[in-house]
N, C-alpha and C. Protein backbone atom coordinates (compact mmCIF):
# COMPACT_ATOMS: atom_id res chain seq x y z
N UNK A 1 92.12 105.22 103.32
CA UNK A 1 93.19 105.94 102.64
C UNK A 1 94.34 104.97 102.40
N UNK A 2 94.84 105.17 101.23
CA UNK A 2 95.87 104.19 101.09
C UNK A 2 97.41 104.82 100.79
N UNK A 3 98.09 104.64 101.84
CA UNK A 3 99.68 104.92 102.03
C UNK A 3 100.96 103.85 101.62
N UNK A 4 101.26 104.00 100.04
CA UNK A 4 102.41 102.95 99.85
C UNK A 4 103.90 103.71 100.85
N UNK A 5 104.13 102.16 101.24
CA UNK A 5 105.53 101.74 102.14
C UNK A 5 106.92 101.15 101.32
N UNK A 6 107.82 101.55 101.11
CA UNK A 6 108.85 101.07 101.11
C UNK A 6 110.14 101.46 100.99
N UNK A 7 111.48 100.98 100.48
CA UNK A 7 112.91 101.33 100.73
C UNK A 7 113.30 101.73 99.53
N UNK A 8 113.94 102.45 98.85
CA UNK A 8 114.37 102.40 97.62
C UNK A 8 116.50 102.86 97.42
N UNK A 9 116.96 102.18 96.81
CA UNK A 9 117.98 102.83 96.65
C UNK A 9 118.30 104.21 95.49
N UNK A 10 119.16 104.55 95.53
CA UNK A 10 119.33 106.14 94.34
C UNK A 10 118.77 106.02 93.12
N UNK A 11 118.87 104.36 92.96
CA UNK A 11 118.24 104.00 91.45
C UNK A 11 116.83 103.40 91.05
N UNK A 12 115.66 103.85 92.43
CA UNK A 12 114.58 103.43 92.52
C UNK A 12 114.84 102.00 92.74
N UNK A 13 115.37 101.00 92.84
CA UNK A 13 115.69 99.69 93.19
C UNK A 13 115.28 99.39 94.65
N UNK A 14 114.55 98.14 94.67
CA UNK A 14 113.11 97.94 95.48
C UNK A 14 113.61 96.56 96.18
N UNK A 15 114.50 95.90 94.61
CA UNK A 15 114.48 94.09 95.13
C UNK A 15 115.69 93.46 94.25
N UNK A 16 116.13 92.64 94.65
CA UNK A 16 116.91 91.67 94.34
C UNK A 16 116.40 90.17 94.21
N UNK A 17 115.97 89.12 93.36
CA UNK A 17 115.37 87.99 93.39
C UNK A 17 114.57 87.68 94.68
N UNK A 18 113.55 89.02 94.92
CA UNK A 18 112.49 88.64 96.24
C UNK A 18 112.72 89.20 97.42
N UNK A 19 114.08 89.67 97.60
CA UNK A 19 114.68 89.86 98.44
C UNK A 19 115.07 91.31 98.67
N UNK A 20 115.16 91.66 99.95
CA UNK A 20 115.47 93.20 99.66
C UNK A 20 117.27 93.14 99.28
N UNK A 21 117.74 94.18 98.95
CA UNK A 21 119.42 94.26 98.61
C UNK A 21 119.88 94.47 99.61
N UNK A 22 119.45 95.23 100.75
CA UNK A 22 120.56 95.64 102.02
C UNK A 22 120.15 95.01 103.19
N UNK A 23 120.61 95.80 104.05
CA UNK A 23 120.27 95.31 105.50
C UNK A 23 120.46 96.45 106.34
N UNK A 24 119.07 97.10 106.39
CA UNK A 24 119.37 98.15 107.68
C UNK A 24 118.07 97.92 108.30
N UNK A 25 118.45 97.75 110.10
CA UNK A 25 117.56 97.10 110.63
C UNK A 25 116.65 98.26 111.22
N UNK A 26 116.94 99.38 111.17
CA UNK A 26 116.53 101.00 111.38
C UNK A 26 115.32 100.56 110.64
N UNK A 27 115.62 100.92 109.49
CA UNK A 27 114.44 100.57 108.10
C UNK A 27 113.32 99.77 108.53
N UNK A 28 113.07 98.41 108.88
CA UNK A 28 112.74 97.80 109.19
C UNK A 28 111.98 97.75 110.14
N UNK A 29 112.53 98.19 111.27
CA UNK A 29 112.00 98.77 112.90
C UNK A 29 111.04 100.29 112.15
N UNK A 30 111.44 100.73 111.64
CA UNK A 30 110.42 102.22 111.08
C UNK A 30 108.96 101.63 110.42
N UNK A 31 109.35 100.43 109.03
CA UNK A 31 108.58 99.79 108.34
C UNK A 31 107.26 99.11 109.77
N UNK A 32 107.42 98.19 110.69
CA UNK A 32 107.22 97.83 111.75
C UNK A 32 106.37 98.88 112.10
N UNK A 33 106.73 100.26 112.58
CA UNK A 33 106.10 101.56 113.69
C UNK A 33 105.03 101.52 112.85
N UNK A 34 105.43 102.33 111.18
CA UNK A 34 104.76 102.57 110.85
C UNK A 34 103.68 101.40 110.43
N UNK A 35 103.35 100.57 110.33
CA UNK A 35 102.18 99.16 109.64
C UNK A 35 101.61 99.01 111.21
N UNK A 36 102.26 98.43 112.44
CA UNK A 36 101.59 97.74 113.36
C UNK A 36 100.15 98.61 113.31
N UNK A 37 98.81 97.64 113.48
CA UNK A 37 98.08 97.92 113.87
C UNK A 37 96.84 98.09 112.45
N UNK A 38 97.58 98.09 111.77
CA UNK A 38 97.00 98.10 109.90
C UNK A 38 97.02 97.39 108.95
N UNK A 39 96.48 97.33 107.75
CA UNK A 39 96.14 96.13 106.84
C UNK A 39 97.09 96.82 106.24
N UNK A 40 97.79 95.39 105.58
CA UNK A 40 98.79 95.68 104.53
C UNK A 40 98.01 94.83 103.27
N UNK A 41 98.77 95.50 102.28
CA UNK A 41 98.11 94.57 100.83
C UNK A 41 99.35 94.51 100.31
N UNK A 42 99.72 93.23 99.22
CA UNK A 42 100.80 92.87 98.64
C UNK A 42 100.35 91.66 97.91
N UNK A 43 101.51 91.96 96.83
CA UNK A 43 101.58 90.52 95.74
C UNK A 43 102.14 89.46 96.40
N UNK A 44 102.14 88.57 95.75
CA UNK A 44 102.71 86.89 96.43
C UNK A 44 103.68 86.97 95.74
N UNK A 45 104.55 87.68 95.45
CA UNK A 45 106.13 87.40 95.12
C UNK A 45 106.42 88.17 96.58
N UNK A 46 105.98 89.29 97.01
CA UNK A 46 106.27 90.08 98.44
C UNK A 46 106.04 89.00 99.46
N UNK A 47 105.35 88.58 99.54
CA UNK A 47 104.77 88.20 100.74
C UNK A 47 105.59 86.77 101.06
N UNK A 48 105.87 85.95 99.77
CA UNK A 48 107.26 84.83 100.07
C UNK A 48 108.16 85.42 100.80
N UNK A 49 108.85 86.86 99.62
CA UNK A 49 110.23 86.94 100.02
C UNK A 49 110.00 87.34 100.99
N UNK A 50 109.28 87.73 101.85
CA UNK A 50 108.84 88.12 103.64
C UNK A 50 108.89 86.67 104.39
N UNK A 51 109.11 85.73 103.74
CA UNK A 51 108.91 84.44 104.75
C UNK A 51 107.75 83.68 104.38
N UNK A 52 106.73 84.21 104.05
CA UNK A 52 105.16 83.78 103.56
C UNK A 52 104.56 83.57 105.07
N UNK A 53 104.41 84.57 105.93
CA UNK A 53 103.96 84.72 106.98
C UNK A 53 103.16 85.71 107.27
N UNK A 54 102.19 85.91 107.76
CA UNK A 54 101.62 87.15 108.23
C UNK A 54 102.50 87.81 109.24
N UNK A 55 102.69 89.37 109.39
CA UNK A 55 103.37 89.70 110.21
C UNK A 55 102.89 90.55 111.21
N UNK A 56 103.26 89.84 112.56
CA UNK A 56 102.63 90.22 113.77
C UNK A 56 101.81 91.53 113.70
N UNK A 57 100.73 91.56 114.53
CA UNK A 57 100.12 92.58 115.03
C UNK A 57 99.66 93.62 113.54
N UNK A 58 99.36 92.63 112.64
CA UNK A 58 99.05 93.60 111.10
C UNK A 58 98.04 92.50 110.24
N UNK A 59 97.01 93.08 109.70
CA UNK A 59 96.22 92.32 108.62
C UNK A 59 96.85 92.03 107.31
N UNK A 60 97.33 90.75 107.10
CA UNK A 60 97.81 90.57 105.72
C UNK A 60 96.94 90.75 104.88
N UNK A 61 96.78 91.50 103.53
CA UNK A 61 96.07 91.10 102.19
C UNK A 61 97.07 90.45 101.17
N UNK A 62 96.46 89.67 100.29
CA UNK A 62 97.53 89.08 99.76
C UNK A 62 96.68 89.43 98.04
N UNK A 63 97.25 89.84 97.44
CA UNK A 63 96.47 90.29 96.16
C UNK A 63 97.29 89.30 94.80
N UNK A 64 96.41 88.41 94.89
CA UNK A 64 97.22 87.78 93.89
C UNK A 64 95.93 86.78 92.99
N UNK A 65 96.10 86.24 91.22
CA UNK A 65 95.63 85.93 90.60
C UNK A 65 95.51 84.42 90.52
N UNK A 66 96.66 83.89 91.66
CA UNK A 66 96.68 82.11 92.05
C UNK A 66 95.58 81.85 93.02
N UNK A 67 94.30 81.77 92.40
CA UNK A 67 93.31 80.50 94.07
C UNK A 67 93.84 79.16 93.69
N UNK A 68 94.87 78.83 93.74
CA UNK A 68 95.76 77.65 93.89
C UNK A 68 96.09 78.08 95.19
N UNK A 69 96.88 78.95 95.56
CA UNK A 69 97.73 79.04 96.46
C UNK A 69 97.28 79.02 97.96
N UNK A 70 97.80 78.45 98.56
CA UNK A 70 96.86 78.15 99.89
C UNK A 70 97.40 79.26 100.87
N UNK A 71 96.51 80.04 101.32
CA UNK A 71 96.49 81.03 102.23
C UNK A 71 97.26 80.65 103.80
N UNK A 72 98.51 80.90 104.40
CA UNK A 72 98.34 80.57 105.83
C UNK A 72 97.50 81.42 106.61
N UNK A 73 96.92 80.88 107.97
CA UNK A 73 95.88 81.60 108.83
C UNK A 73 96.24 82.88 109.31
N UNK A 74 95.66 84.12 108.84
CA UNK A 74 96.05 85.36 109.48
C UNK A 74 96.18 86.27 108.28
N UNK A 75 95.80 85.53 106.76
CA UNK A 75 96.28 86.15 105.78
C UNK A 75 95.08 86.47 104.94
N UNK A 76 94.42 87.34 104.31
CA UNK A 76 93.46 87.11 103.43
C UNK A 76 93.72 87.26 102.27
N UNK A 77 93.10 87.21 100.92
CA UNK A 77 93.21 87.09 99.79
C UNK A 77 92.20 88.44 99.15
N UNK A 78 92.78 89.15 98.33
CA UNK A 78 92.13 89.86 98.06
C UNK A 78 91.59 89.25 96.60
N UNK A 79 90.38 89.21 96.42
CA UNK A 79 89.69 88.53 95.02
C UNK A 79 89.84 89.68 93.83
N UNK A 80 88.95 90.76 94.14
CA UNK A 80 89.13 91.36 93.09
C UNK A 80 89.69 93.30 93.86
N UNK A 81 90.63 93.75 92.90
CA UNK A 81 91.62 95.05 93.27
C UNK A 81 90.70 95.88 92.62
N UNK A 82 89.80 95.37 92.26
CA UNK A 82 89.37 96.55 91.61
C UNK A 82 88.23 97.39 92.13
N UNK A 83 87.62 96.46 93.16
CA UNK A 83 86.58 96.14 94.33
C UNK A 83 87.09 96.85 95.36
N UNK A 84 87.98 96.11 96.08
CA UNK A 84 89.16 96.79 96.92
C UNK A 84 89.01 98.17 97.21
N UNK A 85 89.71 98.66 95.78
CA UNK A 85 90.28 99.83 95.97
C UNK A 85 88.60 101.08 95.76
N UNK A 86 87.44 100.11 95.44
CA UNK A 86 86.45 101.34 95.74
C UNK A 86 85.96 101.19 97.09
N UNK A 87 86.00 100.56 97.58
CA UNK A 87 85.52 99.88 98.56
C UNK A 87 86.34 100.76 99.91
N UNK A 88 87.61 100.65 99.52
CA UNK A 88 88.70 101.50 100.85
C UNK A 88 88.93 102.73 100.35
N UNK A 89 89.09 102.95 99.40
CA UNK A 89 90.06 104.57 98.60
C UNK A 89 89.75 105.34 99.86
N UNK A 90 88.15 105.28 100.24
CA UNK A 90 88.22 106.91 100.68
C UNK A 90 87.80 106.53 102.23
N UNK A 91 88.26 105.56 102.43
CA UNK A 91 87.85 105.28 104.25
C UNK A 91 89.01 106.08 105.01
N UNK A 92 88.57 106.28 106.07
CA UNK A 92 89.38 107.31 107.07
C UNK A 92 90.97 106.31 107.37
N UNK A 93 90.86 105.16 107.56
CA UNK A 93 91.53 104.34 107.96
C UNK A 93 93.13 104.09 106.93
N UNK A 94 94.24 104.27 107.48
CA UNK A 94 95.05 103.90 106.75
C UNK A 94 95.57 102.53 106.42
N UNK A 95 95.83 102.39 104.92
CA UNK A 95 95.85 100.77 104.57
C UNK A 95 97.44 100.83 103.79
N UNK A 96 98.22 100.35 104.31
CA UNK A 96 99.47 100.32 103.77
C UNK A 96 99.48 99.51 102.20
N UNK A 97 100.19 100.25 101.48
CA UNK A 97 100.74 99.32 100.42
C UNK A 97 102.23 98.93 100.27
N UNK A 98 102.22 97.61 100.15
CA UNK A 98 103.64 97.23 100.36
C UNK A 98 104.48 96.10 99.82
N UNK A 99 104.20 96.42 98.49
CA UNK A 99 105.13 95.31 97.49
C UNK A 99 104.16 94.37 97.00
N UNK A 100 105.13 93.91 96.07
CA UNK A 100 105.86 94.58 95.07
C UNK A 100 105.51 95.54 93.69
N UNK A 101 106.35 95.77 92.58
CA UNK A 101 106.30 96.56 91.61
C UNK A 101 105.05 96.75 91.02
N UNK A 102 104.53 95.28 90.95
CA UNK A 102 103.23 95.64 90.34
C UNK A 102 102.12 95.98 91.13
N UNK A 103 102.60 95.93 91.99
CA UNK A 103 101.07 96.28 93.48
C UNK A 103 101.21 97.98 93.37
N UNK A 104 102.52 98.42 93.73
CA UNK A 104 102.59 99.69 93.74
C UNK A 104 102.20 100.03 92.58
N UNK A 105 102.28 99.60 91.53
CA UNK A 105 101.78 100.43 90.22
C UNK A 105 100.36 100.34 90.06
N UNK A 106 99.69 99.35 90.53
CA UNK A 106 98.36 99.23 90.75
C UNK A 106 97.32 100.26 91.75
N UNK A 107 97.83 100.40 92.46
CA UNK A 107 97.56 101.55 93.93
C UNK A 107 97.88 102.94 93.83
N UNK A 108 99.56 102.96 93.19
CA UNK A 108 99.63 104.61 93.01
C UNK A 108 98.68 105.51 92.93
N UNK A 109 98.04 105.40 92.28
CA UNK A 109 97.24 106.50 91.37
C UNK A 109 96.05 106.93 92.51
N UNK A 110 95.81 105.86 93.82
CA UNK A 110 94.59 105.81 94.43
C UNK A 110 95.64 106.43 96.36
N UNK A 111 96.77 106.41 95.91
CA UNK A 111 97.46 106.42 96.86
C UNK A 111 98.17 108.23 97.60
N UNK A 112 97.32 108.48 98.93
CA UNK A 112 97.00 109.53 99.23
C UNK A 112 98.62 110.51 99.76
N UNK A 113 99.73 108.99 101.03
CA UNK A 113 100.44 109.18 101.08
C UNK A 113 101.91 108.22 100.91
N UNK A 114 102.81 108.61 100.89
CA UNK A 114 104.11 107.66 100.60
C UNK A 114 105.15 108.08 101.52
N UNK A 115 105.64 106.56 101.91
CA UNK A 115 106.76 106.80 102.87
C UNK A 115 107.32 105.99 102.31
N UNK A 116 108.74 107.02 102.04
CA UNK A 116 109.94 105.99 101.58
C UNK A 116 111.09 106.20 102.33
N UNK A 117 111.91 105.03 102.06
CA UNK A 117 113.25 105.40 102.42
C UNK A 117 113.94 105.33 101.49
N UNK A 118 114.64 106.27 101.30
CA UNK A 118 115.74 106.80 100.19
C UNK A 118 116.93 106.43 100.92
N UNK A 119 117.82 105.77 99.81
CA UNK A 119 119.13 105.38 100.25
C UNK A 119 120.02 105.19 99.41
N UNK A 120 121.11 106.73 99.59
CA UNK A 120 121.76 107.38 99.30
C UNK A 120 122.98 105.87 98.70
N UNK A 121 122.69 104.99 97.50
CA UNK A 121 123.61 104.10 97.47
C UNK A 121 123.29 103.31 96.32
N UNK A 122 123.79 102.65 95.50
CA UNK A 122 122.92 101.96 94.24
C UNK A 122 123.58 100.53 94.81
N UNK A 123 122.57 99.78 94.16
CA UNK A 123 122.67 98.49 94.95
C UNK A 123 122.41 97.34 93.53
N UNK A 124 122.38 96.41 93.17
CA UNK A 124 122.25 95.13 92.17
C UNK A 124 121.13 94.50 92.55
N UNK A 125 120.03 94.74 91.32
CA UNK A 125 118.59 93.98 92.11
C UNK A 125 117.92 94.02 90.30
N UNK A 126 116.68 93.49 90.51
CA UNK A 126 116.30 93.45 89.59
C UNK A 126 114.77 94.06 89.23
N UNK A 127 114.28 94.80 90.56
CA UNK A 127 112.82 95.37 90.80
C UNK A 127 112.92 96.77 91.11
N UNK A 128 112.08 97.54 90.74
CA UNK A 128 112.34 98.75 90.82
C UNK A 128 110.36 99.58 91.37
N UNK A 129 110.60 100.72 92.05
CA UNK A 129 109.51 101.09 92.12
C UNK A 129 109.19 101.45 90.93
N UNK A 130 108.21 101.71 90.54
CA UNK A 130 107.16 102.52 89.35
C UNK A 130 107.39 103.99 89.29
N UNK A 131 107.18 104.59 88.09
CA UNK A 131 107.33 106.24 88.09
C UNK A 131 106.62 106.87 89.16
N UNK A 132 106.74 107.63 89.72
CA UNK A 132 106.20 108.52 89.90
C UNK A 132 105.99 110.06 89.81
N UNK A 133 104.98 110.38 89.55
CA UNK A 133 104.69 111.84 89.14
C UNK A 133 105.43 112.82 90.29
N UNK A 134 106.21 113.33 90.78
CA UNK A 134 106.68 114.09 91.82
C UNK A 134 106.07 115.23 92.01
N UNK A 135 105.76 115.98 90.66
CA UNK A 135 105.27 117.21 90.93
C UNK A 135 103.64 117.08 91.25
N UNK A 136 103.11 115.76 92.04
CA UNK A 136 102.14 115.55 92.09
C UNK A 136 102.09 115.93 93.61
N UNK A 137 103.26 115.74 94.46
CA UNK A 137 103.80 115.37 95.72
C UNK A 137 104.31 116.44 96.48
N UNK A 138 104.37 116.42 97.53
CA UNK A 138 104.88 117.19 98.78
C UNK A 138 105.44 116.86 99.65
N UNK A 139 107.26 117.22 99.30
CA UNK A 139 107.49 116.65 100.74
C UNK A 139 107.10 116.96 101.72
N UNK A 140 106.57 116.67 103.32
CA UNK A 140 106.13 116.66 104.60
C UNK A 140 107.33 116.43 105.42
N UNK A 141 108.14 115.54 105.33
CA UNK A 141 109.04 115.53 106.09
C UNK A 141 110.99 114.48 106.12
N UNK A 142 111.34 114.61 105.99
CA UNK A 142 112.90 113.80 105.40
C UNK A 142 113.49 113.57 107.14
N UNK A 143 113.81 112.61 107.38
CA UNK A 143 114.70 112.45 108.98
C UNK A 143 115.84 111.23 108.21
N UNK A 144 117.01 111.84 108.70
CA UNK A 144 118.38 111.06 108.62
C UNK A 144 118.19 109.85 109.68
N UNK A 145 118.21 108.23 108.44
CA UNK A 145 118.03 107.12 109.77
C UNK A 145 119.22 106.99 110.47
N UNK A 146 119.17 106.36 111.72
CA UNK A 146 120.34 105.90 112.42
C UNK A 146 121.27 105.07 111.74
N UNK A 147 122.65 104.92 111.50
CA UNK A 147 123.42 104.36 111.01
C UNK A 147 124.79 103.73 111.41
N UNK A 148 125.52 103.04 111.14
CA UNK A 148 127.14 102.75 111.67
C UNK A 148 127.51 103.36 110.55
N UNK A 149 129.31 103.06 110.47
CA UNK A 149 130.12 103.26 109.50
C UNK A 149 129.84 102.37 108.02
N UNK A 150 129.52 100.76 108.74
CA UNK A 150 129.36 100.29 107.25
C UNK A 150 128.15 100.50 106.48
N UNK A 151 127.14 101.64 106.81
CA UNK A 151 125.71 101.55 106.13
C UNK A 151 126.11 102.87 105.65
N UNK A 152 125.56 103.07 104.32
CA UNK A 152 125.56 104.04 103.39
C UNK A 152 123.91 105.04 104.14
N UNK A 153 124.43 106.40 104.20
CA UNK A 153 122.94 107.34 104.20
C UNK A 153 122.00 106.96 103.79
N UNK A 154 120.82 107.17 105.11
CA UNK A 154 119.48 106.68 104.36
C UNK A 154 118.52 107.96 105.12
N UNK A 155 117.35 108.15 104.08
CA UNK A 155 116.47 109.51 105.17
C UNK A 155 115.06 108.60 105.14
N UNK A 156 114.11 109.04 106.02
CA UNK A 156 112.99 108.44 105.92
C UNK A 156 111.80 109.28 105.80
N UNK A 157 111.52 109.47 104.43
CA UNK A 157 110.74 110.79 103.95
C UNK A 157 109.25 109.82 103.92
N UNK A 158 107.92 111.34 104.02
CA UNK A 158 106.90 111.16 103.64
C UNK A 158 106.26 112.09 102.82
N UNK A 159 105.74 112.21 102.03
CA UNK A 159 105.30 112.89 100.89
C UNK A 159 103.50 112.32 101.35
N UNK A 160 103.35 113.66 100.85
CA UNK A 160 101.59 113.69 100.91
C UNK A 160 101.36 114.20 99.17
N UNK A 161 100.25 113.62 98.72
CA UNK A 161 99.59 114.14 97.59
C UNK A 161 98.86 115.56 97.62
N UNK A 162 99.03 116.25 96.37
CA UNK A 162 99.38 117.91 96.22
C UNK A 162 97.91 117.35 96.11
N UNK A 163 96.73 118.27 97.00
CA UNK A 163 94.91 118.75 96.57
C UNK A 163 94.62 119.51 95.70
């Protein structure tokens, strides 16, 4: 089953040159709960602006069209998405999706659940998630993240796909 992951601000805004726009370490620590223990898949513009590291205790996929690019150890390469996604769609097992724009737009359609974080704030970036159909969706559940004074509202919703 495949569950896209990520942050978005009010204006669907995803990224800033690779980079995420804010800094809430809540987010992050949630992103973390939820992946440990699971394969993530992502483009190689994601996986730089992450450091270009595999990240602990998680299977990197790296879905990208460069076999130039040299893999570090811990990371695999996904050859063909199109393989992939028949291959996992309907396994019991959850497989995170997690950046960027074009990965999510690639997966949506095969993608069972979504956890985002919404954050109540518009921010200067240049990446944005992909449409999504809403009335396809159900919210399941919205929780207010932990915050100080200088972080703008954020909730950490999951939406399941309407059967």
């Amino acid at each position: 089953m495949f569950s896209a992951i990520w942050a978005e601000d009010e204006n669907g805004l995803i990224g800033a040159g690779g980079k995420l726009p804010w800094h809430l370490p809540a987010d992050l620590n949630y992103f973390k709960e939820k992946t440990v223990g699971h394969r993530l898949v992502m483009g190689k513009a994601t996986f730089l602006g992450m450091g270009a590291r595999p990240l602990p205790q998680r299977t990197t996929l790296l879905l990208t069209r460069d076999q130039d690019f040299s893999l570090p150890k811990g990371v695999e390469r996904i050859i063909s998405s199109a393989e992939f996604i028949d291959k996992n769609q309907n396994t019991a097992e959850e497989i995170f999706i997690a950046g960027g724009a074009g990965t999510y737009q690639l997966f949506l359609p095969y993608t069972k659940k979504l956890y985002r974080t919404k954050i109540r704030h518009a921010y200067a970036g240049d990446t944005h998630f992909p449409a999504v159909d809403w009335a396809a969706w159900h919210l399941c559940s919205s929780v207010p993240g932990p915050k100080d004074a200088e972080q703008p509202d954020y909730f950490f919703e999951i939406w399941g796909r309407n059967e």
